[in-house]
Protein backbone atom coordinates (compact mmCIF):
# COMPACT_ATOMS: atom_id res chain seq x y z
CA UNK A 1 33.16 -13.45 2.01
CA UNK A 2 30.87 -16.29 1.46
CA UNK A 3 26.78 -16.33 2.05
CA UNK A 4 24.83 -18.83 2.41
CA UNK A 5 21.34 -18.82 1.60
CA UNK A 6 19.74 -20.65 4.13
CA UNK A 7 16.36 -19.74 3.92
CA UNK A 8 13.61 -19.68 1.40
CA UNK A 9 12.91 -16.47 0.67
CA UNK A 10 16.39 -16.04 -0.06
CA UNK A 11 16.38 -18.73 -2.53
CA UNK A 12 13.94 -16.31 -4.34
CA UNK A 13 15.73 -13.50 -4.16
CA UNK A 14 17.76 -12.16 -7.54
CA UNK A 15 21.41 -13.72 -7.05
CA UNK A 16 22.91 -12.78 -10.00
CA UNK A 17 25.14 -9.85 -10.73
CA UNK A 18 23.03 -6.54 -10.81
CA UNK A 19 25.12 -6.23 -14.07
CA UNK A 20 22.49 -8.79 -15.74
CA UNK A 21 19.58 -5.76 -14.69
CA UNK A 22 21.67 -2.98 -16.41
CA UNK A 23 21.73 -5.83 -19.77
CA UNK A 24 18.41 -6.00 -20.01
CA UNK A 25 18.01 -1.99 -19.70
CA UNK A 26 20.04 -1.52 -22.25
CA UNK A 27 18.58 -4.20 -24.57
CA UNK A 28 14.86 -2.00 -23.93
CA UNK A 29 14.08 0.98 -25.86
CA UNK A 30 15.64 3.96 -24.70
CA UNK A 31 13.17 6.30 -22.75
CA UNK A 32 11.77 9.55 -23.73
CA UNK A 33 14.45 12.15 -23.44
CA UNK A 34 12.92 15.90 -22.38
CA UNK A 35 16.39 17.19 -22.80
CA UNK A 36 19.27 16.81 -25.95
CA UNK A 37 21.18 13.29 -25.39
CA UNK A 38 24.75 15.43 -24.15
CA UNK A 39 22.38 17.28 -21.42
CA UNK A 40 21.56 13.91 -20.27
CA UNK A 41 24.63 12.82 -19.51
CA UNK A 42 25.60 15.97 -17.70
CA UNK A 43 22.82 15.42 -15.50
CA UNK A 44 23.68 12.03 -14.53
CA UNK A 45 27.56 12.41 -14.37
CA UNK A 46 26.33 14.84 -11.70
CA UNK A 47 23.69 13.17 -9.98
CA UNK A 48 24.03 14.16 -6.99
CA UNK A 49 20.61 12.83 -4.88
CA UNK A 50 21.31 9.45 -4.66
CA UNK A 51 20.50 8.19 -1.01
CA UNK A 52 23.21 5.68 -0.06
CA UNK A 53 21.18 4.78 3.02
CA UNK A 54 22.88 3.64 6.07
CA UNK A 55 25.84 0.68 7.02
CA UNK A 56 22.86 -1.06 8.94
CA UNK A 57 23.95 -4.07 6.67
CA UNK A 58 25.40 -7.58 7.27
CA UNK A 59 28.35 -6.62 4.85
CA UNK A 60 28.54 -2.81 5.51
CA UNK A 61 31.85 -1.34 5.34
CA UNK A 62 33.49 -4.43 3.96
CA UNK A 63 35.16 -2.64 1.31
CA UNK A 64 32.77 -3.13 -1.89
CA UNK A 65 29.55 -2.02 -2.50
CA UNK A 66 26.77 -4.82 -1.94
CA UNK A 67 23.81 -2.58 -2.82
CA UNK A 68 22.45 -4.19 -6.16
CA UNK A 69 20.97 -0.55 -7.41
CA UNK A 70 24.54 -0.33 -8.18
CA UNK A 71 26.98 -2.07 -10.96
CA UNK A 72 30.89 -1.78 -11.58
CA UNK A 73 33.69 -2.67 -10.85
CA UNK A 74 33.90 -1.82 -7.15
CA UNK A 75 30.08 -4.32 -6.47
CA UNK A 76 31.14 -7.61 -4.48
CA UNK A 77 31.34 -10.91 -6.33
CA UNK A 78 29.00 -12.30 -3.55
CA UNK A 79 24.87 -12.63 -4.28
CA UNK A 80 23.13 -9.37 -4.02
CA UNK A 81 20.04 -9.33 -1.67
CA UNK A 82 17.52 -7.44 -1.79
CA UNK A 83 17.51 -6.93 1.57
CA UNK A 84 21.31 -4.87 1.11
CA UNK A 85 19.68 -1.98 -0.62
CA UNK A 86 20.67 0.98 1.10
CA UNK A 87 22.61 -0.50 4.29
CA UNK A 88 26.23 -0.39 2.47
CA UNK A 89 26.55 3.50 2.52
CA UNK A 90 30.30 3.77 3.19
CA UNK A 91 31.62 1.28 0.92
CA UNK A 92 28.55 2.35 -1.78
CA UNK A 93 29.71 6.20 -1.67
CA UNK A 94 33.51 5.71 -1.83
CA UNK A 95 33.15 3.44 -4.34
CA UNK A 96 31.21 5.39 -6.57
CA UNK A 97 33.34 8.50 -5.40
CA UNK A 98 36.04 7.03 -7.14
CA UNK A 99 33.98 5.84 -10.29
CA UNK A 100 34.11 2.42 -9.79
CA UNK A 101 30.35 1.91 -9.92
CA UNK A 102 27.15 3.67 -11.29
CA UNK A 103 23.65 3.46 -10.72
CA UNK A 104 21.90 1.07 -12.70
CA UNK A 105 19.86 2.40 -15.50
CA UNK A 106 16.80 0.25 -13.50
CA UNK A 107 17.25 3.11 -10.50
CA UNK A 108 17.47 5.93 -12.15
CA UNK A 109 14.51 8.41 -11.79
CA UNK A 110 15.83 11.56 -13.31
CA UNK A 111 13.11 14.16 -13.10
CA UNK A 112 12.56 16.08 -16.22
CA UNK A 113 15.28 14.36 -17.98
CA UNK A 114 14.14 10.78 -18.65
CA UNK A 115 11.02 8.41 -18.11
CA UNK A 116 11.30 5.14 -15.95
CA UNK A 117 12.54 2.24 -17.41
CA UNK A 118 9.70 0.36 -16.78
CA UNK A 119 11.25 -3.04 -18.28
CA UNK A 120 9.23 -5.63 -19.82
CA UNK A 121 6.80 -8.20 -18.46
CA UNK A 122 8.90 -11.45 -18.16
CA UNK A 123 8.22 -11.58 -14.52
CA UNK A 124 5.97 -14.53 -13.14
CA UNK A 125 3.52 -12.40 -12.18
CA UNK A 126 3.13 -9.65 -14.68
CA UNK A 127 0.07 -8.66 -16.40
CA UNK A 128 -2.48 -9.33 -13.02
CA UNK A 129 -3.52 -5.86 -12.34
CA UNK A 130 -0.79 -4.96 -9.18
CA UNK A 131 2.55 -3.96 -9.56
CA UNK A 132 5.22 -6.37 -8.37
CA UNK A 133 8.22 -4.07 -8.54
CA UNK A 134 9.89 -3.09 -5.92
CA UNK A 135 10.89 0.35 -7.03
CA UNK A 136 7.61 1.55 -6.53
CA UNK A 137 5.02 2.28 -3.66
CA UNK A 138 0.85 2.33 -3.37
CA UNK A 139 -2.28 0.99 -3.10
CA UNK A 140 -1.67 -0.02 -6.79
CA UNK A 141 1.21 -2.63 -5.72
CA UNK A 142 0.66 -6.44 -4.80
CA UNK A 143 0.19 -7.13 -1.38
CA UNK A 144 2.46 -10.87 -1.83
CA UNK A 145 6.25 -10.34 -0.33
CA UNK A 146 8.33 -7.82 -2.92
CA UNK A 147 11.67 -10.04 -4.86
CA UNK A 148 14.01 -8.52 -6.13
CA UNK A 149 14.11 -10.48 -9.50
CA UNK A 150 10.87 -8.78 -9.92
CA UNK A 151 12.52 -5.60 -10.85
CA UNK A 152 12.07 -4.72 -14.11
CA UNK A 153 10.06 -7.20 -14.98
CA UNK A 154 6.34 -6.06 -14.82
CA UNK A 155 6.38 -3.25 -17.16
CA UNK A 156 2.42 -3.07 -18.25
CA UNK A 157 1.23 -3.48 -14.74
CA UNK A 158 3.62 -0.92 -12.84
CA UNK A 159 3.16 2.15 -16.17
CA UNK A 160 -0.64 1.57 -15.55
CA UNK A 161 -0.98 1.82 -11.80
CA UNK A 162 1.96 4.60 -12.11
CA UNK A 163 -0.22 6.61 -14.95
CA UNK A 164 -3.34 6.45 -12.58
CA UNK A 165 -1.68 7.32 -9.61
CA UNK A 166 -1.95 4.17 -7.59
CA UNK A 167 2.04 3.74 -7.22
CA UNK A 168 5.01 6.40 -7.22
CA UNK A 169 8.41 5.63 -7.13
CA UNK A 170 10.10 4.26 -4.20
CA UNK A 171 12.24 6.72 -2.24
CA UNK A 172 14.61 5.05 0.46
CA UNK A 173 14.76 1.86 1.55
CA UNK A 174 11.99 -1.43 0.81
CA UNK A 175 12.24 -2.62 4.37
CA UNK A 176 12.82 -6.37 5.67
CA UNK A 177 11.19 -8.42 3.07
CA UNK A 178 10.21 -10.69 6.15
CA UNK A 179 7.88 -8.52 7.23
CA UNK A 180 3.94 -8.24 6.25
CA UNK A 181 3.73 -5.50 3.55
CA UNK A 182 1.67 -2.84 4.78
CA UNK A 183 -2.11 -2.62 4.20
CA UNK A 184 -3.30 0.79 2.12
CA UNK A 185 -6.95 2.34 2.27
């Protein structure tokens, strides 16, 4: 199934393999463990929480997964788009019923078992005082459109606003990245 990119915020959006975000986590440190390395991966063989959203999606029910939170073997070959998070349910669930994908070690929020992996600060815009990641929320996050090569990718700024309270993780969807991001008081 081909897409074209035919607009330009899609040319900025990450179109590479979500297997290239799961590289780079494991090339960071590994994050504080609360719990013995074998009770770690009990809890996330059995992750259970993960929302798969909705088949709201252009490619929904398709037969692979086109959610880029997600790597493995059963991910389409096609650009991932931001914009896919969470609308490939179906396809997303079955295929990671059957283990042929995982969550990628940049999702991953396991409470009481491991810290965030916050990433580094590659991104264009790291290091200006708002957090450009889109796997957080709050009055501590820039107010420009959210990319998803962004994840990841301003470490200092997003473990700041995070430590102070301004952001929390993310849960559910980001929304249409077309859209004004909304104003906090």
């Amino acid at each position: 199934m081909d897409r074209k990119v035919n607009s330009p915020m899609r040319t900025r959006l990450f179109t590479a393999p979500i297997a290239a975000a799961a590289i780079v986590a494991l090339a960071l440190p590994a994050p504080a463990i609360a719990a013995p390395e074998a009770d770690l991966t009990m809890l996330v063989g059995s992750f259970e929480g993960i929302d798969f959203g909705d088949d709201a999606g252009e490619f929904a029910r398709d037969g692979e997964c086109d959610d880029l939170r997600f790597a493995g073997e059963g991910m389409t070959d096609t650009p991932l788009l931001a914009e896919d998070m969470y609308h490939d349910a179906s396809d997303c669930r079955a295929a990671f019923d059957a283990n042929k994908i995982t969550l990628s070690p940049m999702f991953m929020r396991l409470s009481g078992a491991a810290e965030i992996v916050w990433g580094d600060d590659s991104g264009e815009f790291s290091r200006d005082g708002e957090c450009d990641d889109m796997r957080f929320e709050g009055p501590g996050m820039t107010f420009t459109p959210l990319i998803a090569e962004d994840i990841g990718r301003d470490a200092s700024d997003c473990r700041t606003a995070f430590q102070k309270g301004k952001i929390t993780w993310r849960v559910g969807p980001v929304g249409r990245l077309d859209q004004e991001p909304a104003a906090f008081s």
